[in-house]
N, C-alpha and C. Protein backbone atom coordinates (compact mmCIF):
# COMPACT_ATOMS: atom_id res chain seq x y z
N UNK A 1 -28.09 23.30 12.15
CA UNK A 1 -27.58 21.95 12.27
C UNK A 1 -28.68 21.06 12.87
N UNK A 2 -29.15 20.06 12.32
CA UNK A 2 -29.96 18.72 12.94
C UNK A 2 -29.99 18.32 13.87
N UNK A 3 -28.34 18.21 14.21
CA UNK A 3 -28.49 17.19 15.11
C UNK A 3 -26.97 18.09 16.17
N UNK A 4 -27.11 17.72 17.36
CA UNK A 4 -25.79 18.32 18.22
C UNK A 4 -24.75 17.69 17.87
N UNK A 5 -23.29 17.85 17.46
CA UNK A 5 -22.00 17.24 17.38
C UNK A 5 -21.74 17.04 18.76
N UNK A 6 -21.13 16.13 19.53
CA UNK A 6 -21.15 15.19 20.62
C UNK A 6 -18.67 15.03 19.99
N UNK A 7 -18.28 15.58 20.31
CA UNK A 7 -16.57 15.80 19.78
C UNK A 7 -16.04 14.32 20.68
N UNK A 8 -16.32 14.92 22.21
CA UNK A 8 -15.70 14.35 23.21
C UNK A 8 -16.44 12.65 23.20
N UNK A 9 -17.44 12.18 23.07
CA UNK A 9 -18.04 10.95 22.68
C UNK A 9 -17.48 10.60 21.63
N UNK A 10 -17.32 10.94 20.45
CA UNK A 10 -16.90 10.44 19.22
C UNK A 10 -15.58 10.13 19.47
N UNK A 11 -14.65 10.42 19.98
CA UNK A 11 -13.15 10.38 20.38
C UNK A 11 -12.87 9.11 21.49
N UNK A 12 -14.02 9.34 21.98
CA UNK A 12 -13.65 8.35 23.48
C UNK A 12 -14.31 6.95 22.26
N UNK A 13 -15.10 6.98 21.40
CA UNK A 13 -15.45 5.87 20.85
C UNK A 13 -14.45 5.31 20.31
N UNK A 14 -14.06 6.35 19.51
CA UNK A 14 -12.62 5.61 18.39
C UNK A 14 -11.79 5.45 18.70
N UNK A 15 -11.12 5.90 20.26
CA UNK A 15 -10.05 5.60 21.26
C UNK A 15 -10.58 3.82 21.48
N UNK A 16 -11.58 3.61 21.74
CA UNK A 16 -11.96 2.42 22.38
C UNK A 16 -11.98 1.44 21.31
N UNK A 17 -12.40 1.88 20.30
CA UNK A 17 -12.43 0.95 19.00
C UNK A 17 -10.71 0.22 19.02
N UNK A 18 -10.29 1.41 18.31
CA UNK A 18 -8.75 1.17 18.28
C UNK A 18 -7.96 0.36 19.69
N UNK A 19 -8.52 0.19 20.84
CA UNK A 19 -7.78 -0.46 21.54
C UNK A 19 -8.15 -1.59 21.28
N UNK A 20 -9.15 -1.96 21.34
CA UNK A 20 -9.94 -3.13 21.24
C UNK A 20 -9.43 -4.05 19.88
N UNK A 21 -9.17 -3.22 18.90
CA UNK A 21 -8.39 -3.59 17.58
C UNK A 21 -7.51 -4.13 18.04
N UNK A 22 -6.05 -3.53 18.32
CA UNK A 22 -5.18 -3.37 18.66
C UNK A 22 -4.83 -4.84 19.75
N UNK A 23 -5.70 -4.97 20.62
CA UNK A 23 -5.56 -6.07 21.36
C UNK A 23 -5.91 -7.31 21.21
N UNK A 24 -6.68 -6.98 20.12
CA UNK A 24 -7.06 -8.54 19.17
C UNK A 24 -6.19 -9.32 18.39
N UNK A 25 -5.39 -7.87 17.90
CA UNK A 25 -4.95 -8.66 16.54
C UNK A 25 -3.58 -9.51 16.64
N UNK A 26 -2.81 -9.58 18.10
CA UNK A 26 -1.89 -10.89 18.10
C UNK A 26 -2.44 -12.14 18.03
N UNK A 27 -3.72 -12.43 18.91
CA UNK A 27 -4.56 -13.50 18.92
C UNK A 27 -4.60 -13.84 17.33
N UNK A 28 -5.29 -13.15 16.88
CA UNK A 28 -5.78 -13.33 15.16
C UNK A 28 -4.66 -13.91 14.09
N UNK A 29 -3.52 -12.69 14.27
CA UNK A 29 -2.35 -13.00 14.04
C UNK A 29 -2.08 -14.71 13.81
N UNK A 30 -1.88 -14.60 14.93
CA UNK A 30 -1.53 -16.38 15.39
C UNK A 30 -1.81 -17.39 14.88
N UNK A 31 -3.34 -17.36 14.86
CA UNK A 31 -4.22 -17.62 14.20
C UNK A 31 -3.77 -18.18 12.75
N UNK A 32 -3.95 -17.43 12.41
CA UNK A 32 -4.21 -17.03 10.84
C UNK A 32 -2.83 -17.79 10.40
N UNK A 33 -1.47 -16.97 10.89
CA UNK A 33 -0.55 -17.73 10.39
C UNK A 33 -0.05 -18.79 10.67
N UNK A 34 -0.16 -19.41 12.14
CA UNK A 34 0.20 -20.47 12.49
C UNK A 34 -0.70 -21.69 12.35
N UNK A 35 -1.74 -21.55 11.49
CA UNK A 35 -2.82 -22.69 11.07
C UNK A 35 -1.46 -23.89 10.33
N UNK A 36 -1.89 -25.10 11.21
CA UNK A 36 -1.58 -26.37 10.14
C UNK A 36 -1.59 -26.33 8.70
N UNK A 37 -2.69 -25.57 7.89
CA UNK A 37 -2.82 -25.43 6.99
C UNK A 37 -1.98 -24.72 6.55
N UNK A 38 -1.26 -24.10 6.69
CA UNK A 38 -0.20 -23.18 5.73
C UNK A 38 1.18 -24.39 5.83
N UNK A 39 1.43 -24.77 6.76
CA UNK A 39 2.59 -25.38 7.01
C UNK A 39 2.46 -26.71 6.17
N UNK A 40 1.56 -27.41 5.80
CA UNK A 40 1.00 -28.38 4.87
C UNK A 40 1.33 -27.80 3.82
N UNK A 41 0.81 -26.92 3.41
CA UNK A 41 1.05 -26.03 1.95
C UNK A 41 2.28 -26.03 1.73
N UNK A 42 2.91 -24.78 2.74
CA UNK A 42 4.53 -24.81 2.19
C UNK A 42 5.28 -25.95 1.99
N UNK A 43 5.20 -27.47 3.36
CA UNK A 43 5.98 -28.74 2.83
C UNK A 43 5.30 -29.06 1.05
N UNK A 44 3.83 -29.42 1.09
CA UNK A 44 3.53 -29.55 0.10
C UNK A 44 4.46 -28.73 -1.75
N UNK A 45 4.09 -27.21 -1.37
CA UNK A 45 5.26 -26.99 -2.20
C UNK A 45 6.54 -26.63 -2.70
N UNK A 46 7.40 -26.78 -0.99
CA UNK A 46 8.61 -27.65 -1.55
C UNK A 46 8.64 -28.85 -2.02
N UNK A 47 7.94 -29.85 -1.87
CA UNK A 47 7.90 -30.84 -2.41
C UNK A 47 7.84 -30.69 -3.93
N UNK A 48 6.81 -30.04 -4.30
CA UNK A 48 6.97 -29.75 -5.77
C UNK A 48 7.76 -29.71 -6.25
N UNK A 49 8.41 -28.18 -5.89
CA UNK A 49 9.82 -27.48 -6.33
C UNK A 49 10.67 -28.27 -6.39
N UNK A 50 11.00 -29.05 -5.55
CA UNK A 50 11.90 -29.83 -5.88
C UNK A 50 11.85 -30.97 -6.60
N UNK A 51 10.47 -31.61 -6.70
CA UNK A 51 10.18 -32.64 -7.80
C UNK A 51 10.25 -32.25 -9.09
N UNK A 52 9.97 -30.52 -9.60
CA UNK A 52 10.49 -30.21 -10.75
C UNK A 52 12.08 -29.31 -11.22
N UNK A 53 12.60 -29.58 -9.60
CA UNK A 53 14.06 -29.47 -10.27
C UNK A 53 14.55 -30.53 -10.68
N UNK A 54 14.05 -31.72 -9.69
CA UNK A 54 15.00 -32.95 -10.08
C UNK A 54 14.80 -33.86 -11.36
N UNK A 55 13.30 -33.41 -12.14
CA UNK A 55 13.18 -33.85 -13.24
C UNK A 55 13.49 -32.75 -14.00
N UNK A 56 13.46 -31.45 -14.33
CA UNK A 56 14.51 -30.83 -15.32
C UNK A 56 15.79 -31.38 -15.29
N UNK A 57 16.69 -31.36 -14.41
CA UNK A 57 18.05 -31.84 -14.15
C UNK A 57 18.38 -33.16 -14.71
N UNK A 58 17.30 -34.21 -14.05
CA UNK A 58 17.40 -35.80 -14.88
C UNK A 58 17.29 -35.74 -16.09
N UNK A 59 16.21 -34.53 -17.28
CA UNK A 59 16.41 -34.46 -18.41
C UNK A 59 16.95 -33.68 -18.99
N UNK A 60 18.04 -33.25 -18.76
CA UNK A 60 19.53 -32.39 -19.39
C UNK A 60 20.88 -32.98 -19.47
């Protein structure tokens, strides 16, 4: 073998990774979904939706 396998380092790394993940991702979360920008979008397309129900409906 090349190189020494190191078990107990590799474990304590990916333990640490994963917390570090883990504690980020409400922040990010938040983020991401609570941007102005989505909430623009969705009014935006209800607005649609309903501008093309109410003109199917007006022409029937």
């Amino acid at each position: 073998m090349p190189h020494r396998t190191r078990p107990m380092t590799a474990l304590l790394l990916f333990t640490g990774l994963n917390a570090v993940l883990v504690s980020t991702i409400t922040p990010v979360y938040d983020f991401v979904c609570f941007l102005p920008y989505w909430e623009r979008r969705r009014e935006r397309r209800r607005q649609e939706r309903e501008a093309a129900l109410a003109k199917g409906s007006g022409s029937a």
